[in-house]
PDB file of N, CA and C in Angstrom:
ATOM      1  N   UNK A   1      18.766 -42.379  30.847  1.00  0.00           N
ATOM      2  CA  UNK A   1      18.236 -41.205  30.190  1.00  0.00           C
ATOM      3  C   UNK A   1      17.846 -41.570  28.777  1.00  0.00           C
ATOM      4  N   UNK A   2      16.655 -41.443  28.421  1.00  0.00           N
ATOM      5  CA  UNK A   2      16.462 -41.856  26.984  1.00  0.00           C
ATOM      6  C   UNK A   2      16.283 -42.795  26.442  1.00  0.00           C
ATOM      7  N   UNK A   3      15.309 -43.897  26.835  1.00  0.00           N
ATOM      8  CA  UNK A   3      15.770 -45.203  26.185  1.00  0.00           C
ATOM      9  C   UNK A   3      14.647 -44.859  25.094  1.00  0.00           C
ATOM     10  N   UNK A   4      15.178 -45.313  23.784  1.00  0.00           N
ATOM     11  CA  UNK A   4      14.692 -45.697  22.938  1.00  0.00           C
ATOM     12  C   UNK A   4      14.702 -47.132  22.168  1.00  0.00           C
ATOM     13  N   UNK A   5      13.484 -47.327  22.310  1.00  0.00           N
ATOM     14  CA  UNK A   5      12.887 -48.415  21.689  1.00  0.00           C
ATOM     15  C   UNK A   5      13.305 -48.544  19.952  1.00  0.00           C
ATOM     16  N   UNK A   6      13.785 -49.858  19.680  1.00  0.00           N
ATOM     17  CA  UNK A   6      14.140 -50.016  18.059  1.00  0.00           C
ATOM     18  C   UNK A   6      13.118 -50.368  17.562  1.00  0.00           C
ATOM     19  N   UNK A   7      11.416 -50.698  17.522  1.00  0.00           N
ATOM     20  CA  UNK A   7      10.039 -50.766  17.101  1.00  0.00           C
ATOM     21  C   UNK A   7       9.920 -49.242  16.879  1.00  0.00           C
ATOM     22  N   UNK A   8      10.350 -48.112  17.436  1.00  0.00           N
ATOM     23  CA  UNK A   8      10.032 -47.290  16.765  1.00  0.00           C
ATOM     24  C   UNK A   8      10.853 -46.300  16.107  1.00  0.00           C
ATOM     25  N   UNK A   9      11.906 -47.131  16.100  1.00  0.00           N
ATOM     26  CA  UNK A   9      12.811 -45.974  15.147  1.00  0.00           C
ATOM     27  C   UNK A   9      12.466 -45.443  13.457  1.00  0.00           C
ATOM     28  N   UNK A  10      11.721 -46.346  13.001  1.00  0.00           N
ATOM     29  CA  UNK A  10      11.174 -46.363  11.822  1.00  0.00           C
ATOM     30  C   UNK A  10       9.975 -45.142  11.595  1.00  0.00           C
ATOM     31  N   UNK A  11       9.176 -45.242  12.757  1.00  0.00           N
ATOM     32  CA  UNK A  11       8.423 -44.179  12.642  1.00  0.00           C
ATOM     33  C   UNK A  11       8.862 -43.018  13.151  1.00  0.00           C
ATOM     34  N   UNK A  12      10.082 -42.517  13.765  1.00  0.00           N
ATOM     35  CA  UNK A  12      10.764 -41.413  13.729  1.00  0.00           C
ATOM     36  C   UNK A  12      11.174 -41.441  13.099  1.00  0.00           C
ATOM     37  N   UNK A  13      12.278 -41.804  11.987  1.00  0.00           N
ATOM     38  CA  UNK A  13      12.990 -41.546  11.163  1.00  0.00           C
ATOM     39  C   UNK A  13      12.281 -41.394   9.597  1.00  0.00           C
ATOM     40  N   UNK A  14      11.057 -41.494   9.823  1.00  0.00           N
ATOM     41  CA  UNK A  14      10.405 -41.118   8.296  1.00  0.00           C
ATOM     42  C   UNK A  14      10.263 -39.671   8.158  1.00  0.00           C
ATOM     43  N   UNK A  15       9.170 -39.352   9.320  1.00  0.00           N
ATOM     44  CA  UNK A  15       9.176 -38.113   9.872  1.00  0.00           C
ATOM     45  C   UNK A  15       9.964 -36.716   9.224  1.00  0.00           C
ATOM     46  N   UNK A  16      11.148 -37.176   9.926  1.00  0.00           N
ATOM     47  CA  UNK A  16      12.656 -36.763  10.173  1.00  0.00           C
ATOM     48  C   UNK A  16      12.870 -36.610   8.662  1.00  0.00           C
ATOM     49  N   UNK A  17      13.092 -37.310   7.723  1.00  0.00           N
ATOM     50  CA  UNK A  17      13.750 -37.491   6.830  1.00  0.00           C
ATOM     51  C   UNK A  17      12.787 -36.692   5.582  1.00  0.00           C
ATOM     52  N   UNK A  18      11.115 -36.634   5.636  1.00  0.00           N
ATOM     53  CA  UNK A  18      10.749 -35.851   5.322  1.00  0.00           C
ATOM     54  C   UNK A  18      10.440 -34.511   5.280  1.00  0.00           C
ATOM     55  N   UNK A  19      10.911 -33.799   6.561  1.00  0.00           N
ATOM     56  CA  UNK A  19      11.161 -32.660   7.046  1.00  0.00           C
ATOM     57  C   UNK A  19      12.171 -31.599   5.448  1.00  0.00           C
ATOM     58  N   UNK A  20      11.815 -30.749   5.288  1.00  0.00           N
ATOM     59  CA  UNK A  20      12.495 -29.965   4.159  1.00  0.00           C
ATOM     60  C   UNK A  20      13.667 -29.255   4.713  1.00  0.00           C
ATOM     61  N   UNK A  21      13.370 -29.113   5.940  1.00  0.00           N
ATOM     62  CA  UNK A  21      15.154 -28.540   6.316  1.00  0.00           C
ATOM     63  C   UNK A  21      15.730 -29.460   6.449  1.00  0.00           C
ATOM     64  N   UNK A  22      15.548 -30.895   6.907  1.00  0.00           N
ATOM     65  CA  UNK A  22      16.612 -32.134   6.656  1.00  0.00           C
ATOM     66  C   UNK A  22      17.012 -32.189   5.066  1.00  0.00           C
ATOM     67  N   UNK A  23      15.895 -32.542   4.625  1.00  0.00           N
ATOM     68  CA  UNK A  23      16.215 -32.438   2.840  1.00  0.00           C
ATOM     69  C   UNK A  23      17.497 -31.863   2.579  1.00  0.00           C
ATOM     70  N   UNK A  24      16.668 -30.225   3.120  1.00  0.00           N
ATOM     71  CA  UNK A  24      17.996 -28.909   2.363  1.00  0.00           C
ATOM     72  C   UNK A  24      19.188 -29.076   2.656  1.00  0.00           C
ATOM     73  N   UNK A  25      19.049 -30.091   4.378  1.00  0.00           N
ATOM     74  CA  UNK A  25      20.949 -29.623   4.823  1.00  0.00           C
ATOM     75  C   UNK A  25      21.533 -30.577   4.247  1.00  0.00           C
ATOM     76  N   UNK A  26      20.566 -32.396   3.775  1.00  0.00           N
ATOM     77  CA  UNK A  26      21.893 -32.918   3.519  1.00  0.00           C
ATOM     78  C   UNK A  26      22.246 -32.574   2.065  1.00  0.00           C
ATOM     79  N   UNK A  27      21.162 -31.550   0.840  1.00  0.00           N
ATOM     80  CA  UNK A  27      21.212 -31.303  -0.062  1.00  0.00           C
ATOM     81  C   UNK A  27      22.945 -30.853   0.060  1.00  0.00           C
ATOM     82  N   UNK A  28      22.662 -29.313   0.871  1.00  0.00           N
ATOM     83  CA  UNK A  28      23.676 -28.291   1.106  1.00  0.00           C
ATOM     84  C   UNK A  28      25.328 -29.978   1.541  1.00  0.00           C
ATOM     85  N   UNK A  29      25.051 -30.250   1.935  1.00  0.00           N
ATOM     86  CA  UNK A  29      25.666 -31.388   2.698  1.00  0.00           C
ATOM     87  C   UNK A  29      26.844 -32.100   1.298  1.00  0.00           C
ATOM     88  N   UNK A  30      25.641 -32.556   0.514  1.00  0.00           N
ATOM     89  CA  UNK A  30      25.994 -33.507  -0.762  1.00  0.00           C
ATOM     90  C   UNK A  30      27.052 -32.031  -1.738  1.00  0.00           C
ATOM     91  N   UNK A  31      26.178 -31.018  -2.080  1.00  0.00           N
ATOM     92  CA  UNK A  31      26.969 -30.038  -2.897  1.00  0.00           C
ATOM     93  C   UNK A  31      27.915 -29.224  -2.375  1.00  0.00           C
ATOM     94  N   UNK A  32      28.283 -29.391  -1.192  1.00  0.00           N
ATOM     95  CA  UNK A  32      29.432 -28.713  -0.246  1.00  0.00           C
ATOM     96  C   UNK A  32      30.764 -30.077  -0.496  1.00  0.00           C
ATOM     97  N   UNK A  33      29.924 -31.257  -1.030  1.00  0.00           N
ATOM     98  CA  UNK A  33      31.472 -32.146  -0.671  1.00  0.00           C
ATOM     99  C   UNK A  33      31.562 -32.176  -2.376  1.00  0.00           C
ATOM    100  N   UNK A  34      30.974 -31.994  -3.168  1.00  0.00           N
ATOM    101  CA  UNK A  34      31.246 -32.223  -4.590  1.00  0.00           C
ATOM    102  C   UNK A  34      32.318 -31.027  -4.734  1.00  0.00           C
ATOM    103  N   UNK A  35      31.696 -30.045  -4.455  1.00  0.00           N
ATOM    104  CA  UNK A  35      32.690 -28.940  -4.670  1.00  0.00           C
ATOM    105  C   UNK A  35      33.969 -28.891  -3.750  1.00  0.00           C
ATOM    106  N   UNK A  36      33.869 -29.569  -2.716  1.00  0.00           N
ATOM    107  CA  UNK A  36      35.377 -29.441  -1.984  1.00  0.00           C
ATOM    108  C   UNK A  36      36.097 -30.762  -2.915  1.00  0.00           C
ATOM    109  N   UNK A  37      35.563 -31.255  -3.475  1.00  0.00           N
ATOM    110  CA  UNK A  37      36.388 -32.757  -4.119  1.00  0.00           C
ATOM    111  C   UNK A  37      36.987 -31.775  -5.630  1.00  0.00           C
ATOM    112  N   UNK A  38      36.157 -30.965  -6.316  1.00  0.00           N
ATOM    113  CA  UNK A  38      36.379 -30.258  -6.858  1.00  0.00           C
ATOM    114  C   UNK A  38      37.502 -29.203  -7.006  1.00  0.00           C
ATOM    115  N   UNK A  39      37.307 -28.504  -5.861  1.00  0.00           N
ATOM    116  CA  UNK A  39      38.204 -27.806  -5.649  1.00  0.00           C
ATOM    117  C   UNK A  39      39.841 -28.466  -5.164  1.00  0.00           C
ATOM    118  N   UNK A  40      39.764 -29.780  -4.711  1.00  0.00           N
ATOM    119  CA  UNK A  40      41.087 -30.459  -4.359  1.00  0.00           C
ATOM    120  C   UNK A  40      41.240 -31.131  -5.580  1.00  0.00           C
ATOM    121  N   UNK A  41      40.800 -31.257  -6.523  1.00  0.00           N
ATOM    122  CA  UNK A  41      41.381 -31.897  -7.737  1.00  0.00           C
ATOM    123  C   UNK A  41      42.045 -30.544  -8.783  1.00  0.00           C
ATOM    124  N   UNK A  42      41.898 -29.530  -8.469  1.00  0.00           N
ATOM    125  CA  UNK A  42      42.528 -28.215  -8.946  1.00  0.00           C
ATOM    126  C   UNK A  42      43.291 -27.428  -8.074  1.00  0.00           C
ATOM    127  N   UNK A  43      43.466 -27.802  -7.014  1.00  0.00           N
ATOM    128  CA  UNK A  43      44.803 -26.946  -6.437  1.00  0.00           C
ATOM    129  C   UNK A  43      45.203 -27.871  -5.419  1.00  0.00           C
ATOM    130  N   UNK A  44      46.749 -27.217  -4.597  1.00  0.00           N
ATOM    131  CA  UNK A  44      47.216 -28.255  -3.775  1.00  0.00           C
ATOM    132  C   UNK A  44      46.579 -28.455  -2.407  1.00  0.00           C
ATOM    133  N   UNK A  45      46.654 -29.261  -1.807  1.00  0.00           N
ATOM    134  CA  UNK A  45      45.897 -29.449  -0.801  1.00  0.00           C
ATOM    135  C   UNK A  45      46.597 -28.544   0.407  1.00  0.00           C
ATOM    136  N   UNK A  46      47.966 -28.643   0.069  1.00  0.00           N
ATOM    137  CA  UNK A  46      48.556 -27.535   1.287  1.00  0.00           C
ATOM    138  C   UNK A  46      48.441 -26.207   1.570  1.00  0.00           C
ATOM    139  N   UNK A  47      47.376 -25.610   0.311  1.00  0.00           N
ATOM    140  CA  UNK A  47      47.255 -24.403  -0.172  1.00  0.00           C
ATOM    141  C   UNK A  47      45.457 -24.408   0.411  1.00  0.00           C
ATOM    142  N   UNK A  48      44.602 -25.283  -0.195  1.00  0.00           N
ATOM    143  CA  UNK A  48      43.483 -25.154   0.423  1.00  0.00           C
ATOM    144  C   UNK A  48      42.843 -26.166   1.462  1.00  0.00           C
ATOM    145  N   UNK A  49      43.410 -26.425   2.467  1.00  0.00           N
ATOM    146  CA  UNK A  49      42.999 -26.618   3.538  1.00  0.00           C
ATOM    147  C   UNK A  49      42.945 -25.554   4.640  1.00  0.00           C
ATOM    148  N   UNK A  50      44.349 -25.085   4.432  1.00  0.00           N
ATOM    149  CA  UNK A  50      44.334 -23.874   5.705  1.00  0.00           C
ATOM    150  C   UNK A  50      42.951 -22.708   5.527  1.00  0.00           C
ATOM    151  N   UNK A  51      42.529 -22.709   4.309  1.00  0.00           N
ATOM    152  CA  UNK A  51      41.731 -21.587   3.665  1.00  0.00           C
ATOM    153  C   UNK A  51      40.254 -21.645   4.384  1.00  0.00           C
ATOM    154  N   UNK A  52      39.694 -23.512   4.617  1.00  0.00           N
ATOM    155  CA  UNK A  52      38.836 -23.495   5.391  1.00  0.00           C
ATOM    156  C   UNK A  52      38.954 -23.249   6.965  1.00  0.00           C
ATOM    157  N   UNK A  53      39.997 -22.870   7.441  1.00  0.00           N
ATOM    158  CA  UNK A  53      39.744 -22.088   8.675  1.00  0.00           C
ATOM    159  C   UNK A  53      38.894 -20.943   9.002  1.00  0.00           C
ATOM    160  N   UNK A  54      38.778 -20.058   7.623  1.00  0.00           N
ATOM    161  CA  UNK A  54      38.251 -19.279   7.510  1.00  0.00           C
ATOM    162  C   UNK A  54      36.993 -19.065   8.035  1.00  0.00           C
ATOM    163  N   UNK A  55      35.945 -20.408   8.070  1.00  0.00           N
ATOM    164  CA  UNK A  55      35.107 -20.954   8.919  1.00  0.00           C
ATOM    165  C   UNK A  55      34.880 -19.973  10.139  1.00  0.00           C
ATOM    166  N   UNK A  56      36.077 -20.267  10.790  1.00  0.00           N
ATOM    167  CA  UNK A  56      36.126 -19.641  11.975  1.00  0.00           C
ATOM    168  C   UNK A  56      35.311 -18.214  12.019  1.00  0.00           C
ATOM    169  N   UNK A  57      35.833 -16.974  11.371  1.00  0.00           N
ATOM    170  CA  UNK A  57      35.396 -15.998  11.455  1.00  0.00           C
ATOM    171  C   UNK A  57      34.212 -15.761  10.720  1.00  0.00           C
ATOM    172  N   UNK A  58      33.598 -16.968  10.313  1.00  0.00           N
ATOM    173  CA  UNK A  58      32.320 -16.828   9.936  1.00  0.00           C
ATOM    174  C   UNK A  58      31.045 -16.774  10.856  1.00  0.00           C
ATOM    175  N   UNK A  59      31.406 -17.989  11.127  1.00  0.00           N
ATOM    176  CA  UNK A  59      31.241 -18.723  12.915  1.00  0.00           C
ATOM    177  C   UNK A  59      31.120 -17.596  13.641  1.00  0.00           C
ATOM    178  N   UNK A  60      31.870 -16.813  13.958  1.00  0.00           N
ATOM    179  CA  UNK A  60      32.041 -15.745  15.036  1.00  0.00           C
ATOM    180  C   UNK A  60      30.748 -14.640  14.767  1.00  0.00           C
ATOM    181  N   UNK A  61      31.200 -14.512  13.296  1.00  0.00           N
ATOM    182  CA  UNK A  61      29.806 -13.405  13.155  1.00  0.00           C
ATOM    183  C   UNK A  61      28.646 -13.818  13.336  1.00  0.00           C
ATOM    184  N   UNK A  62      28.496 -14.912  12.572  1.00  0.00           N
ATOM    185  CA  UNK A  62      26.641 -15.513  12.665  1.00  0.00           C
ATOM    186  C   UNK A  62      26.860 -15.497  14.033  1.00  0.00           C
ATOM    187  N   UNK A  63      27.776 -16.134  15.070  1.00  0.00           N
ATOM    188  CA  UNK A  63      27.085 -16.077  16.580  1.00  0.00           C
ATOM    189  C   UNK A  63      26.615 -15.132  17.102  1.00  0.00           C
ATOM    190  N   UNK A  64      27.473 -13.606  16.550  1.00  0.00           N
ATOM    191  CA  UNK A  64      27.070 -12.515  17.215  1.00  0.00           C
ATOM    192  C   UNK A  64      25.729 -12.117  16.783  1.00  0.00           C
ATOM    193  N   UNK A  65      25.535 -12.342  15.369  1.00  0.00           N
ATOM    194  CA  UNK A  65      24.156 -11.859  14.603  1.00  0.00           C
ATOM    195  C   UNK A  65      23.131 -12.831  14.672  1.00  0.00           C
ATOM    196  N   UNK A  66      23.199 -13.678  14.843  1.00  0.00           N
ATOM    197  CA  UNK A  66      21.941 -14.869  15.027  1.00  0.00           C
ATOM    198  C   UNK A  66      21.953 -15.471  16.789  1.00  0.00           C
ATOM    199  N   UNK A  67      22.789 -15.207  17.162  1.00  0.00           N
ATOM    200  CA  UNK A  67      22.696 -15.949  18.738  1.00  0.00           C
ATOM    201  C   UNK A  67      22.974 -15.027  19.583  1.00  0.00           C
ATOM    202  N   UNK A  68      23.233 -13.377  19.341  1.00  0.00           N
ATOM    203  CA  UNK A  68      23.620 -12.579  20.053  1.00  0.00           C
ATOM    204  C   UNK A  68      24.660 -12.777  21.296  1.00  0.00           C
ATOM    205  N   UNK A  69      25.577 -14.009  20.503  1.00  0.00           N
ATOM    206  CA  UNK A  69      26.831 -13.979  21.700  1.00  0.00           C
ATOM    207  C   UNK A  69      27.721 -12.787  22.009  1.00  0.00           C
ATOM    208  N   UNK A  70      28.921 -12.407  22.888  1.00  0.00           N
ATOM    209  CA  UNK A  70      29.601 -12.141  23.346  1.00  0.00           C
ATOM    210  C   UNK A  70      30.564 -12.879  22.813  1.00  0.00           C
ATOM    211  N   UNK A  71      31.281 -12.060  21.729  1.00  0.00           N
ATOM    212  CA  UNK A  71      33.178 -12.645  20.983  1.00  0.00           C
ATOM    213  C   UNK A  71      33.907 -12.084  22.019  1.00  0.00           C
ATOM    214  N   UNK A  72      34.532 -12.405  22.740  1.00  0.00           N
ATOM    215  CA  UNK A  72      35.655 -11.368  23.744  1.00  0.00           C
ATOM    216  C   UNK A  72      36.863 -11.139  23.054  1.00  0.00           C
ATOM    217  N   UNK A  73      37.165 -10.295  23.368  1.00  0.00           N
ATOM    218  CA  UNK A  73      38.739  -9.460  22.735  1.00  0.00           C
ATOM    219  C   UNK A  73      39.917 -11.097  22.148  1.00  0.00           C
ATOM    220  N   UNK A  74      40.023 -11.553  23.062  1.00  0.00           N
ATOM    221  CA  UNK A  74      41.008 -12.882  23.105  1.00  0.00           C
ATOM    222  C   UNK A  74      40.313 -14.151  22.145  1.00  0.00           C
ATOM    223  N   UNK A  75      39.138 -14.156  21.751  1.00  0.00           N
ATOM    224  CA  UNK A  75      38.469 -14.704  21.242  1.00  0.00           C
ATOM    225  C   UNK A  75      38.777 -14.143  20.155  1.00  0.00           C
ATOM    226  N   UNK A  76      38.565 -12.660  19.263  1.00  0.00           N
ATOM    227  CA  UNK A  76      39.038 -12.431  18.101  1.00  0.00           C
ATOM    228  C   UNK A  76      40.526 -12.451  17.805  1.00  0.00           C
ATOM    229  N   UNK A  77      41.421 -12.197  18.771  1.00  0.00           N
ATOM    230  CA  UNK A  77      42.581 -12.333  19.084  1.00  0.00           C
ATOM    231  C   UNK A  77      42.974 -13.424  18.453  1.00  0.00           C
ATOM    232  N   UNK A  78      42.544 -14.919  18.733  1.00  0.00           N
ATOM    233  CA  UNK A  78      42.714 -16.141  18.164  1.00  0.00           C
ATOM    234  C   UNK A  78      42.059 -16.082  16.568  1.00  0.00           C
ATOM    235  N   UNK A  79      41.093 -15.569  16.590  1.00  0.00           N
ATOM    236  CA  UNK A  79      40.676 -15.505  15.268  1.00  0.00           C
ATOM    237  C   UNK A  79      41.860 -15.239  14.130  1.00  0.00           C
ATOM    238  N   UNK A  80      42.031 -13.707  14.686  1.00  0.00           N
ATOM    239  CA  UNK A  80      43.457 -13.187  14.249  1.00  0.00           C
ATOM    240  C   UNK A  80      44.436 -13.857  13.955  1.00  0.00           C
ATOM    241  N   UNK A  81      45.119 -14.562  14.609  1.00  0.00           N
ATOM    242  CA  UNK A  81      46.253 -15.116  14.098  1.00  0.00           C
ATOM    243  C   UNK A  81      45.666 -16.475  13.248  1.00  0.00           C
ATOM    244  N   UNK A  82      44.899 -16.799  13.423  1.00  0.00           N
ATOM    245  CA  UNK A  82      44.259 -17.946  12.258  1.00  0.00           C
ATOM    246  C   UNK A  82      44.010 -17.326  11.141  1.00  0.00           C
ATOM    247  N   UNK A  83      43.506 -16.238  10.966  1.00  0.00           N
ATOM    248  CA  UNK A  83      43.547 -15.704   9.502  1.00  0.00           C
ATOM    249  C   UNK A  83      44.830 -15.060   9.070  1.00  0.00           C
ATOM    250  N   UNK A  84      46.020 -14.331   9.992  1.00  0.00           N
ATOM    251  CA  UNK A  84      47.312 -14.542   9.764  1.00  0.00           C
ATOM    252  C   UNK A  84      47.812 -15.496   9.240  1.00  0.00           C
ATOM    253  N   UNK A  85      47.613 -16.250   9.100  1.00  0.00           N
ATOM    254  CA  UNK A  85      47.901 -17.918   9.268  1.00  0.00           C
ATOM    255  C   UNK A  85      48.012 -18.068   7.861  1.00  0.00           C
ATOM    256  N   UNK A  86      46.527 -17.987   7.669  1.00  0.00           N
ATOM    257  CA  UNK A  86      45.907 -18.519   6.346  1.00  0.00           C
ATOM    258  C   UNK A  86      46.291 -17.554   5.247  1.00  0.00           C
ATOM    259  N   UNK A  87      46.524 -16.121   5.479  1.00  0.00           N
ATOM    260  CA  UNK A  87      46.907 -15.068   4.790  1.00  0.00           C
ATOM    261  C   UNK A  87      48.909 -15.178   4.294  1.00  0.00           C
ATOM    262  N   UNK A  88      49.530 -15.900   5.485  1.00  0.00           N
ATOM    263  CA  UNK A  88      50.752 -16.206   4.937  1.00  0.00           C
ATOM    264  C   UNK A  88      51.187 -17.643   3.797  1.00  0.00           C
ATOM    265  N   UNK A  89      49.891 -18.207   4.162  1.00  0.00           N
ATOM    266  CA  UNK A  89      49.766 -20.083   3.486  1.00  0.00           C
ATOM    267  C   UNK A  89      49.190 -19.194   2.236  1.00  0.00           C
ATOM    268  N   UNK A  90      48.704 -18.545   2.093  1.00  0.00           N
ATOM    269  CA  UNK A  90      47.862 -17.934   0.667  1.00  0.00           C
ATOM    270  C   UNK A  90      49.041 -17.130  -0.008  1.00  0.00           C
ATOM    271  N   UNK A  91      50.092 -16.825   0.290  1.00  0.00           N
ATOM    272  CA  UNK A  91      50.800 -15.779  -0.224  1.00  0.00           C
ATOM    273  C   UNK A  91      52.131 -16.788  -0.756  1.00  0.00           C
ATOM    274  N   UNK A  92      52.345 -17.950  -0.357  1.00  0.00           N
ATOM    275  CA  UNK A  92      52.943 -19.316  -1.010  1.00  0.00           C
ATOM    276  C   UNK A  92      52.808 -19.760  -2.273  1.00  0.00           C
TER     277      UNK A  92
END
């Protein structure tokens, strides 16, 4: 399935790399890790790691609003106790 040839990886990957939504994501990419390096050089790490779980229920919404998924009950259910989670690690 797929063979690709290494003669032309060069001319896909220019392409690619000039594309402005590649640009933007690894922009978003580069200033998402400055600021998480940021943010772990000012608080403890046991305190903000759990915090990016939060992810999760972000995740959930854009799916429902951009991909028109189906969250099922047990699906927020889990959500739930992950932000339980993170709500008792925050109160530390």
């Amino acid at each position: 399935v797929g063979a690709f040839p290494i003669s032309q990886l060069l001319q896909k990957l220019v392409p690619m790399f000039s594309n402005p939504f590649v640009f933007f994501g690894f922009a978003c990419f580069g200033l998402s890790s400055i600021f998480w390096l940021v943010v772990l050089s000012r608080f403890e790490i046991s305190f903000v790691y759990p915090i990016v779980s939060v992810a999760y229920i972000l995740v959930a919404i854009a799916s429902i609003i951009f991909f028109k998924e189906n969250v099922t009950l047990v699906r927020w259910l889990g959500i739930s106790v992950i932000v339980f989670g993170v709500f008792l690690i925050s109160r530390s």
